[in-house]
PDB file of N, CA and C in Angstrom:
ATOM      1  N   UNK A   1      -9.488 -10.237  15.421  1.00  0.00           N
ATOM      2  CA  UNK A   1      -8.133 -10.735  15.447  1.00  0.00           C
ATOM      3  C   UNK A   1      -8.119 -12.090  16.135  1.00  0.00           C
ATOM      4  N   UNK A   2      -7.478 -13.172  15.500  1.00  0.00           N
ATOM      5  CA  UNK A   2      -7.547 -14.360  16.139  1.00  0.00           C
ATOM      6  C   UNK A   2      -5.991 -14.623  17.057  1.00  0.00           C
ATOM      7  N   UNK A   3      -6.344 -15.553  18.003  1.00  0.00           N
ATOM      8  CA  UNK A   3      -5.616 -15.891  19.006  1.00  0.00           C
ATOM      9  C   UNK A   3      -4.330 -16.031  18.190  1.00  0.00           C
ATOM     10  N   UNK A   4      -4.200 -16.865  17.208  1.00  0.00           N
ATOM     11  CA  UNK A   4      -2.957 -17.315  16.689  1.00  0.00           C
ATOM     12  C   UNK A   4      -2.494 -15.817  15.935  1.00  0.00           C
ATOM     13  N   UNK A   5      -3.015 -15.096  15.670  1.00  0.00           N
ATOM     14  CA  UNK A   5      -2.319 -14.032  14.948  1.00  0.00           C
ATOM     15  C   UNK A   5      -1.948 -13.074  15.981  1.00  0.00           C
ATOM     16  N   UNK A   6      -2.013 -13.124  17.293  1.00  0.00           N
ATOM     17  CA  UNK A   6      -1.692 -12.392  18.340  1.00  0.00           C
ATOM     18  C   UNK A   6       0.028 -12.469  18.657  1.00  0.00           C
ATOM     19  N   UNK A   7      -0.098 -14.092  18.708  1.00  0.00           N
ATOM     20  CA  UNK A   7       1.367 -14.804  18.522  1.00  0.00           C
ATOM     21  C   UNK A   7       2.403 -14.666  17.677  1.00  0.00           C
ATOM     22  N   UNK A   8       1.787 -14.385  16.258  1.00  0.00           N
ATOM     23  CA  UNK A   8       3.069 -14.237  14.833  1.00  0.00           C
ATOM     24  C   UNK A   8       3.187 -13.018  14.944  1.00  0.00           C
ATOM     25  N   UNK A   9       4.668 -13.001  14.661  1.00  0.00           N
ATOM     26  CA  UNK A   9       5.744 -12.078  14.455  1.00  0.00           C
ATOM     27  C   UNK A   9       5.096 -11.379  12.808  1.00  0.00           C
ATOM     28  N   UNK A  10       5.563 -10.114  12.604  1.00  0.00           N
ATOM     29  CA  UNK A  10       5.048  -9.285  11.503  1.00  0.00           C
ATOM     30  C   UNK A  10       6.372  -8.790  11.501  1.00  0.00           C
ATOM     31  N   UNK A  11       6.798  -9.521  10.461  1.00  0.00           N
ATOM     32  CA  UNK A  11       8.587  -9.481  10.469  1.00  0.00           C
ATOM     33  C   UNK A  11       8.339  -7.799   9.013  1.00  0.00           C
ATOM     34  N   UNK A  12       9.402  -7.016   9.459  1.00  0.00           N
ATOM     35  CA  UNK A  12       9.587  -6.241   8.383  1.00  0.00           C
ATOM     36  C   UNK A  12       9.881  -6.721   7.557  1.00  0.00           C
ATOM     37  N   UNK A  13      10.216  -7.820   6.584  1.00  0.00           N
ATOM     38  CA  UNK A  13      10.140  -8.363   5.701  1.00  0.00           C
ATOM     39  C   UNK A  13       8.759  -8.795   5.168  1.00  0.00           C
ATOM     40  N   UNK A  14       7.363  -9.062   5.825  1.00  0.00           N
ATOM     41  CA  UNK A  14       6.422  -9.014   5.560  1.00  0.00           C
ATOM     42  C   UNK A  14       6.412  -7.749   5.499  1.00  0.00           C
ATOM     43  N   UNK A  15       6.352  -6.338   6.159  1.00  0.00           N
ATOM     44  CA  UNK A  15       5.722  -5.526   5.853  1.00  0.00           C
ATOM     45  C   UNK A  15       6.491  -5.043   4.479  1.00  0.00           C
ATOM     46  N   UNK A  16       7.562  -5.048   3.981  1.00  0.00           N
ATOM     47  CA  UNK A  16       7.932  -4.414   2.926  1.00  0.00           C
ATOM     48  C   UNK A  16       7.608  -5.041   1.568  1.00  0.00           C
ATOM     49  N   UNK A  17       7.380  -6.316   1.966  1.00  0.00           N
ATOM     50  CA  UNK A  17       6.648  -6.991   0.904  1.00  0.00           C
ATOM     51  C   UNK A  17       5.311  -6.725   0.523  1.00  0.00           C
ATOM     52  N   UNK A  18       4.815  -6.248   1.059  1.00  0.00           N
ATOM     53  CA  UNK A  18       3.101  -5.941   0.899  1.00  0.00           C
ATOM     54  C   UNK A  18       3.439  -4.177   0.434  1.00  0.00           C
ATOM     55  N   UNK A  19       4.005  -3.393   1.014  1.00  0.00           N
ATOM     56  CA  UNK A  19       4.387  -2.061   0.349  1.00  0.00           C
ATOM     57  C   UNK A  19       4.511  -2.229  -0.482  1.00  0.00           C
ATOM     58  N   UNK A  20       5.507  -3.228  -0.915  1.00  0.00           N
ATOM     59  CA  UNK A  20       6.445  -3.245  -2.696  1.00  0.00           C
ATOM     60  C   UNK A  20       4.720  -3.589  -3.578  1.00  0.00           C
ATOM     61  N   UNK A  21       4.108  -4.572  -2.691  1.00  0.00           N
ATOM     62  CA  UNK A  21       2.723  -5.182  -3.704  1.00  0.00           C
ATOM     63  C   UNK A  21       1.783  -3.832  -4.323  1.00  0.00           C
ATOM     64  N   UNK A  22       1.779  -3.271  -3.181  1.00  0.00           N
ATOM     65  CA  UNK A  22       1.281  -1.721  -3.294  1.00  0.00           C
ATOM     66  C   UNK A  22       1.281  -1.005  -4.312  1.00  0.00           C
ATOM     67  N   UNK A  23       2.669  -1.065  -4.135  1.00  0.00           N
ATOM     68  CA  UNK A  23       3.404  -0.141  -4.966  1.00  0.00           C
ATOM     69  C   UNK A  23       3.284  -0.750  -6.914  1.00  0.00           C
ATOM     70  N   UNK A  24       3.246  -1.718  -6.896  1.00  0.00           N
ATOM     71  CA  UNK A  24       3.436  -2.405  -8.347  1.00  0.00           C
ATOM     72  C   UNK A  24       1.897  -1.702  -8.323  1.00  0.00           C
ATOM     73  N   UNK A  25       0.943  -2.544  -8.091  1.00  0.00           N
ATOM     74  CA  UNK A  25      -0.476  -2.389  -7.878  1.00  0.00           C
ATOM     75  C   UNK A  25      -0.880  -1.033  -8.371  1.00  0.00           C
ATOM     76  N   UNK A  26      -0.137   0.337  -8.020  1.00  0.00           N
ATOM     77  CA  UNK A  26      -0.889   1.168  -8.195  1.00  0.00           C
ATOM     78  C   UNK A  26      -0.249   1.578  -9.773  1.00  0.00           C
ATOM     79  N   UNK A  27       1.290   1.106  -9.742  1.00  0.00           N
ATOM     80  CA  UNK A  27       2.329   1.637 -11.429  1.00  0.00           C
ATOM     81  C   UNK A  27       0.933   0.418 -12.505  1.00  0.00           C
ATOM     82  N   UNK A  28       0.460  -0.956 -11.983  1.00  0.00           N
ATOM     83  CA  UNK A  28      -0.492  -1.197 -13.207  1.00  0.00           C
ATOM     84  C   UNK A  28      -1.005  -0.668 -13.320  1.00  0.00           C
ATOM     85  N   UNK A  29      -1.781   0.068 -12.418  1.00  0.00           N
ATOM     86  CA  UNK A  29      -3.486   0.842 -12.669  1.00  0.00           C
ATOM     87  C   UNK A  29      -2.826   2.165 -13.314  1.00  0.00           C
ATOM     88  N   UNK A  30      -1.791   2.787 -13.413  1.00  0.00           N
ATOM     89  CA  UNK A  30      -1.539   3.890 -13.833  1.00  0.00           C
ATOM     90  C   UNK A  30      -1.665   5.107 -12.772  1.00  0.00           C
ATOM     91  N   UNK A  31      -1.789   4.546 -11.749  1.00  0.00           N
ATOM     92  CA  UNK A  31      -2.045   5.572 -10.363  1.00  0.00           C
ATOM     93  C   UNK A  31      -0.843   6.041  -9.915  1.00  0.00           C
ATOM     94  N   UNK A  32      -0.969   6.983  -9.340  1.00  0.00           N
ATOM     95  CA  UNK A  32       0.497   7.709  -8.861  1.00  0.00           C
ATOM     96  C   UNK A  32       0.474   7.152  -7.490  1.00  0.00           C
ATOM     97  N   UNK A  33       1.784   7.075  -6.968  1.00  0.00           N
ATOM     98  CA  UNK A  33       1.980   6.301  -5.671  1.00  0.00           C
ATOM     99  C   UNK A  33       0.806   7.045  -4.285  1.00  0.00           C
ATOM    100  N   UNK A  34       0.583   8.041  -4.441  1.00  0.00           N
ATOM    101  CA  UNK A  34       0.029   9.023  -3.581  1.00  0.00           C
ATOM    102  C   UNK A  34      -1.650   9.096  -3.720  1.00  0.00           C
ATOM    103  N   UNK A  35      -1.993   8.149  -4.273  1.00  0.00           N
ATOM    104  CA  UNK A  35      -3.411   8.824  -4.982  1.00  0.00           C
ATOM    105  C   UNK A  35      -4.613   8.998  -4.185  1.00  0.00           C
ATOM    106  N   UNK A  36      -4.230   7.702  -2.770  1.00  0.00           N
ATOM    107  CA  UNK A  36      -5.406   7.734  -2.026  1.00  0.00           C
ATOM    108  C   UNK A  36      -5.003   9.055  -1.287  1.00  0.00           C
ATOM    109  N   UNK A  37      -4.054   9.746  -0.916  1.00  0.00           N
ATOM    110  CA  UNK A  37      -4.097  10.954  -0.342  1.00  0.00           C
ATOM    111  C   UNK A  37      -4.629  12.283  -1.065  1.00  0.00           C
ATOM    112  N   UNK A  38      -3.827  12.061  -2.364  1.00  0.00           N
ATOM    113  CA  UNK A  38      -4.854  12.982  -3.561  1.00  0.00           C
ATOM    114  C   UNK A  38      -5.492  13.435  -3.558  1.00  0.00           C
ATOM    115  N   UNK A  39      -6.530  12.028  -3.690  1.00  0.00           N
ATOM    116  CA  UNK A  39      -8.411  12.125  -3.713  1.00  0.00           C
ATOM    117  C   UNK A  39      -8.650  12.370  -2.222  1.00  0.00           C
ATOM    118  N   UNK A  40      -7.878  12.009  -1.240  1.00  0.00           N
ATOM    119  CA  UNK A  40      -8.652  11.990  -0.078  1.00  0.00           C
ATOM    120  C   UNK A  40      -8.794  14.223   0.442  1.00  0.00           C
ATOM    121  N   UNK A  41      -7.317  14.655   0.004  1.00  0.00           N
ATOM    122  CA  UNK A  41      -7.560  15.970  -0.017  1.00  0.00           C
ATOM    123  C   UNK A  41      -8.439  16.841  -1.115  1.00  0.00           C
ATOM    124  N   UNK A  42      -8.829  16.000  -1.991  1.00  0.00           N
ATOM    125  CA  UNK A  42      -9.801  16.574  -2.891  1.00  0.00           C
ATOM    126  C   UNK A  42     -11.223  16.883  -2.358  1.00  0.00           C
ATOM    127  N   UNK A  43     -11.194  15.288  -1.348  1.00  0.00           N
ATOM    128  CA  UNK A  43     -12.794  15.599  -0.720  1.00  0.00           C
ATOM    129  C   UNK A  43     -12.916  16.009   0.300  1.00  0.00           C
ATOM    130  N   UNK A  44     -11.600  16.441   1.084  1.00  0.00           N
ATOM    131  CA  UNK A  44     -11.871  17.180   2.098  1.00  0.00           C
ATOM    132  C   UNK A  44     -12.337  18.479   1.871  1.00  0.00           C
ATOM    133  N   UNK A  45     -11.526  18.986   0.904  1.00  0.00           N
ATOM    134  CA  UNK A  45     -12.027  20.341   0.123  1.00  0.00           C
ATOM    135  C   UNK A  45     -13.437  20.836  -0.127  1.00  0.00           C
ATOM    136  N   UNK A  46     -13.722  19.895  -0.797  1.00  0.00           N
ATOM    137  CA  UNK A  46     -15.369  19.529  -1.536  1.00  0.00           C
ATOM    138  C   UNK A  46     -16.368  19.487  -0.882  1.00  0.00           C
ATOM    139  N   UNK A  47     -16.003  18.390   0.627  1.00  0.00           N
ATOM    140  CA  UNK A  47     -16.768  18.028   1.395  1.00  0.00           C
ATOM    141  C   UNK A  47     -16.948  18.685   2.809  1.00  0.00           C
ATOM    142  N   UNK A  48     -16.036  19.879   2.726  1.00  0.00           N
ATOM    143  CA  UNK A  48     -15.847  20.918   3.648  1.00  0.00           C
ATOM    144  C   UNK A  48     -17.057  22.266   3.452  1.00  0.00           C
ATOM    145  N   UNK A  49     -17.256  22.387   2.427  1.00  0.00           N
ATOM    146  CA  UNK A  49     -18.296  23.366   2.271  1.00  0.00           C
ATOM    147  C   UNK A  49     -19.824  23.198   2.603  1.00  0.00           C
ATOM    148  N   UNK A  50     -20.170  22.039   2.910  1.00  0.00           N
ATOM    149  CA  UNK A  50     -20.703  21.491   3.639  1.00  0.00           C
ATOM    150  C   UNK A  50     -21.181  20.844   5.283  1.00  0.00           C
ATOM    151  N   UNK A  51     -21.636  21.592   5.981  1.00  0.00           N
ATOM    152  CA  UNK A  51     -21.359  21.517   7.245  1.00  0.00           C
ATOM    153  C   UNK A  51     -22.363  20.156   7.555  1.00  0.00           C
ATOM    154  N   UNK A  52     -23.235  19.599   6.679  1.00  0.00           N
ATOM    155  CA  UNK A  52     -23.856  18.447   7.240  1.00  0.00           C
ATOM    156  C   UNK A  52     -22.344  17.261   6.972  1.00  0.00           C
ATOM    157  N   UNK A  53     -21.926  16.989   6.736  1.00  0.00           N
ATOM    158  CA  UNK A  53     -20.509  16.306   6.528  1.00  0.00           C
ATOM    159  C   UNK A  53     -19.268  16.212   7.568  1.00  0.00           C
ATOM    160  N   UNK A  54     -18.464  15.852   8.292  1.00  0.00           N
ATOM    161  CA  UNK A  54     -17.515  15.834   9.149  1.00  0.00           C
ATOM    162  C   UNK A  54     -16.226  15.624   8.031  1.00  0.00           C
ATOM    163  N   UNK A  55     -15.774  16.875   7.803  1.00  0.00           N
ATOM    164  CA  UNK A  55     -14.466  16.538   6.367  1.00  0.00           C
ATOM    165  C   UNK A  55     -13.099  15.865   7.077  1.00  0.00           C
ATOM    166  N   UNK A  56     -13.386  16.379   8.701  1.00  0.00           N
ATOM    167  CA  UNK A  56     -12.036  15.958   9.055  1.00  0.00           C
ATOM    168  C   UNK A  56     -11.771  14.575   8.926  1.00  0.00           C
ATOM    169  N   UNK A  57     -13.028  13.811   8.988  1.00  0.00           N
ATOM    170  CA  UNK A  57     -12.543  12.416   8.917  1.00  0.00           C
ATOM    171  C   UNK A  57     -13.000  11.239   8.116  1.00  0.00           C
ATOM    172  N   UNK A  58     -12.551  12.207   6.838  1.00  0.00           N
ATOM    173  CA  UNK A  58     -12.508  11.228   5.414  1.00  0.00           C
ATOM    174  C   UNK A  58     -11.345  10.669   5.856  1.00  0.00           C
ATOM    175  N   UNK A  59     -11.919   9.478   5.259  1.00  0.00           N
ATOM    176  CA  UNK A  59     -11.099   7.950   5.036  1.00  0.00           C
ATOM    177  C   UNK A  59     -11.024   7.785   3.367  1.00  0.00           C
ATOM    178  N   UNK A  60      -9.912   7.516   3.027  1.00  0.00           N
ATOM    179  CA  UNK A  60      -9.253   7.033   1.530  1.00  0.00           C
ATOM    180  C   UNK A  60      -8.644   5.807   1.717  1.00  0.00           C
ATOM    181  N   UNK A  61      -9.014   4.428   1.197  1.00  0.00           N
ATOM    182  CA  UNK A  61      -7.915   3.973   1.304  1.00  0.00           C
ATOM    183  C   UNK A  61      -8.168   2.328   0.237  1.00  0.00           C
ATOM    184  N   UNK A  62      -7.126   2.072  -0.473  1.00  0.00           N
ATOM    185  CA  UNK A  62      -7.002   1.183  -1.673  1.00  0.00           C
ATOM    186  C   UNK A  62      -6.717  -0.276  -1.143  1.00  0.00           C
ATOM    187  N   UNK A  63      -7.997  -1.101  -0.861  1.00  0.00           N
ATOM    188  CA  UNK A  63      -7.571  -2.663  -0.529  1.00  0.00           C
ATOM    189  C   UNK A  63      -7.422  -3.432  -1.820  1.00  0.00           C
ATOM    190  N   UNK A  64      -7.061  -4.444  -1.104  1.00  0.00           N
ATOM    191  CA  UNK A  64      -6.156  -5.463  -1.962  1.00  0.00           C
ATOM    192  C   UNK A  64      -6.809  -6.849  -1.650  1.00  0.00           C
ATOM    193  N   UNK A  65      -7.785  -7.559  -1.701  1.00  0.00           N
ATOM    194  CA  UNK A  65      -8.101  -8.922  -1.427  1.00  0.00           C
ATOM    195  C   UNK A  65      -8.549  -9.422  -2.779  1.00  0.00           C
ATOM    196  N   UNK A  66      -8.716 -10.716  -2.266  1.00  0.00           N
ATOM    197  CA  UNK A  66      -8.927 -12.120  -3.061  1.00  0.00           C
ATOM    198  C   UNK A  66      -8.279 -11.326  -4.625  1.00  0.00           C
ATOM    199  N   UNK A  67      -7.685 -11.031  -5.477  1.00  0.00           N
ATOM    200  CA  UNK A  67      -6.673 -10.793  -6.389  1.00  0.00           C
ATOM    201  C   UNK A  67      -8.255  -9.428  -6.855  1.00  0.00           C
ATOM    202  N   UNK A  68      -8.091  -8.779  -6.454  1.00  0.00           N
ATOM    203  CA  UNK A  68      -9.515  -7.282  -6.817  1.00  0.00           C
ATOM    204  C   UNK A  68      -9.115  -6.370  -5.438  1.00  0.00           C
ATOM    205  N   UNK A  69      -8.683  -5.461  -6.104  1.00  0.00           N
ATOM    206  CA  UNK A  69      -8.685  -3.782  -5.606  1.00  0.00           C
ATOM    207  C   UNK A  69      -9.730  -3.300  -5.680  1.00  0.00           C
ATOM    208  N   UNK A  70      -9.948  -2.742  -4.195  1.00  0.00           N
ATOM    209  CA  UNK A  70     -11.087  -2.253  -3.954  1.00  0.00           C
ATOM    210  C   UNK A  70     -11.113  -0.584  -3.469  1.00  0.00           C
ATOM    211  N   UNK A  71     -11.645   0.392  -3.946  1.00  0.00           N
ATOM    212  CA  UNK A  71     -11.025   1.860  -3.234  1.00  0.00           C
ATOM    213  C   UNK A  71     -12.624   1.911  -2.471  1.00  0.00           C
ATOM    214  N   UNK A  72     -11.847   2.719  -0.906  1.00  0.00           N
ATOM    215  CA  UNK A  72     -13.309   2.469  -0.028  1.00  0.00           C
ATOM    216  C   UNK A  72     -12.848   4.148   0.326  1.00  0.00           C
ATOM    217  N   UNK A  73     -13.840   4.559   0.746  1.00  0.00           N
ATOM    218  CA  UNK A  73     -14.313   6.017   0.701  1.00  0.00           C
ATOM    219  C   UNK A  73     -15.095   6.158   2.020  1.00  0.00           C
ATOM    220  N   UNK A  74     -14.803   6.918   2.642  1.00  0.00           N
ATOM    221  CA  UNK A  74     -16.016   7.225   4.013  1.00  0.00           C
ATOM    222  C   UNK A  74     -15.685   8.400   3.909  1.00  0.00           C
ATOM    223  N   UNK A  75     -16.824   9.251   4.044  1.00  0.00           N
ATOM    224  CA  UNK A  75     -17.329  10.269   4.242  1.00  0.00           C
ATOM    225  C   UNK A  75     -18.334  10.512   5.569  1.00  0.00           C
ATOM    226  N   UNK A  76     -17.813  10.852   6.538  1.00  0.00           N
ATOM    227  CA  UNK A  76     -18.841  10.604   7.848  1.00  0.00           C
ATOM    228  C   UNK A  76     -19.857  12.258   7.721  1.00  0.00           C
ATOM    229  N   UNK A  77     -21.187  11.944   8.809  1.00  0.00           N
ATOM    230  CA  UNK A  77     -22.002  12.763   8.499  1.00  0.00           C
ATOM    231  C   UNK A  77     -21.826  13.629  10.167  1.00  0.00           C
ATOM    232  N   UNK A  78     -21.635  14.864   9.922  1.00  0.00           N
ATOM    233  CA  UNK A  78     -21.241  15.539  11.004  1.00  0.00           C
ATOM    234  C   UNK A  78     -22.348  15.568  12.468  1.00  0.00           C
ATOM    235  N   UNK A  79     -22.022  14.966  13.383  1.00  0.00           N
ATOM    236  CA  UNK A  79     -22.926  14.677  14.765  1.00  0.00           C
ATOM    237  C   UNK A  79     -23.555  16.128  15.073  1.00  0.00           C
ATOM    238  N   UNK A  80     -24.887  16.120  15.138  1.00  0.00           N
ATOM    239  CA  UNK A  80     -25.732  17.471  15.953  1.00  0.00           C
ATOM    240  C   UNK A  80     -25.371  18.271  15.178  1.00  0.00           C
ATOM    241  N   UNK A  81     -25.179  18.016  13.836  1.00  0.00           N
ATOM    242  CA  UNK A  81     -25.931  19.868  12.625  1.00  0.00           C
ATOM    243  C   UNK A  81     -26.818  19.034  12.235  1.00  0.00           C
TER     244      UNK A  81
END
């Protein structure tokens, strides 16, 4: 985090603007508004039967840079099994 971004205001008008971007973003792809939660309870499921795995703390989540959506996935590996 840089010094100057410590300073700017993150006006709710920025944040609802980036929701709304979201939101278009996922009606192009044909995705349902919910999807990273979806998939993310899909692999908790999946990835629960598995005790080398830590399911509690899958990460789902759909970025948005340089104009390319990116879906990032963590699956952590459970400490001492």
């Amino acid at each position: 985090m840089s010094i100057f971004n410590f300073f700017k205001r993150n006006s709710s008008a920025n944040k609802a603007k980036e929701r709304l971007m979201m939101v278009l973003s996922y009606e192009r792809k044909g995705l349902p508004p919910n999807f990273a939660d979806i998939l993310k309870d899909d692999l908790v499921s999946v990835f629960s039967k598995y005790p080398q795995f830590d399911s509690r703390n899958i990460e789902v989540e759909i970025k948005s840079e340089n104009d390319r959506d990116e879906l990032w996935i963590s699956i952590p590996f459970a400490n001492g099994r």
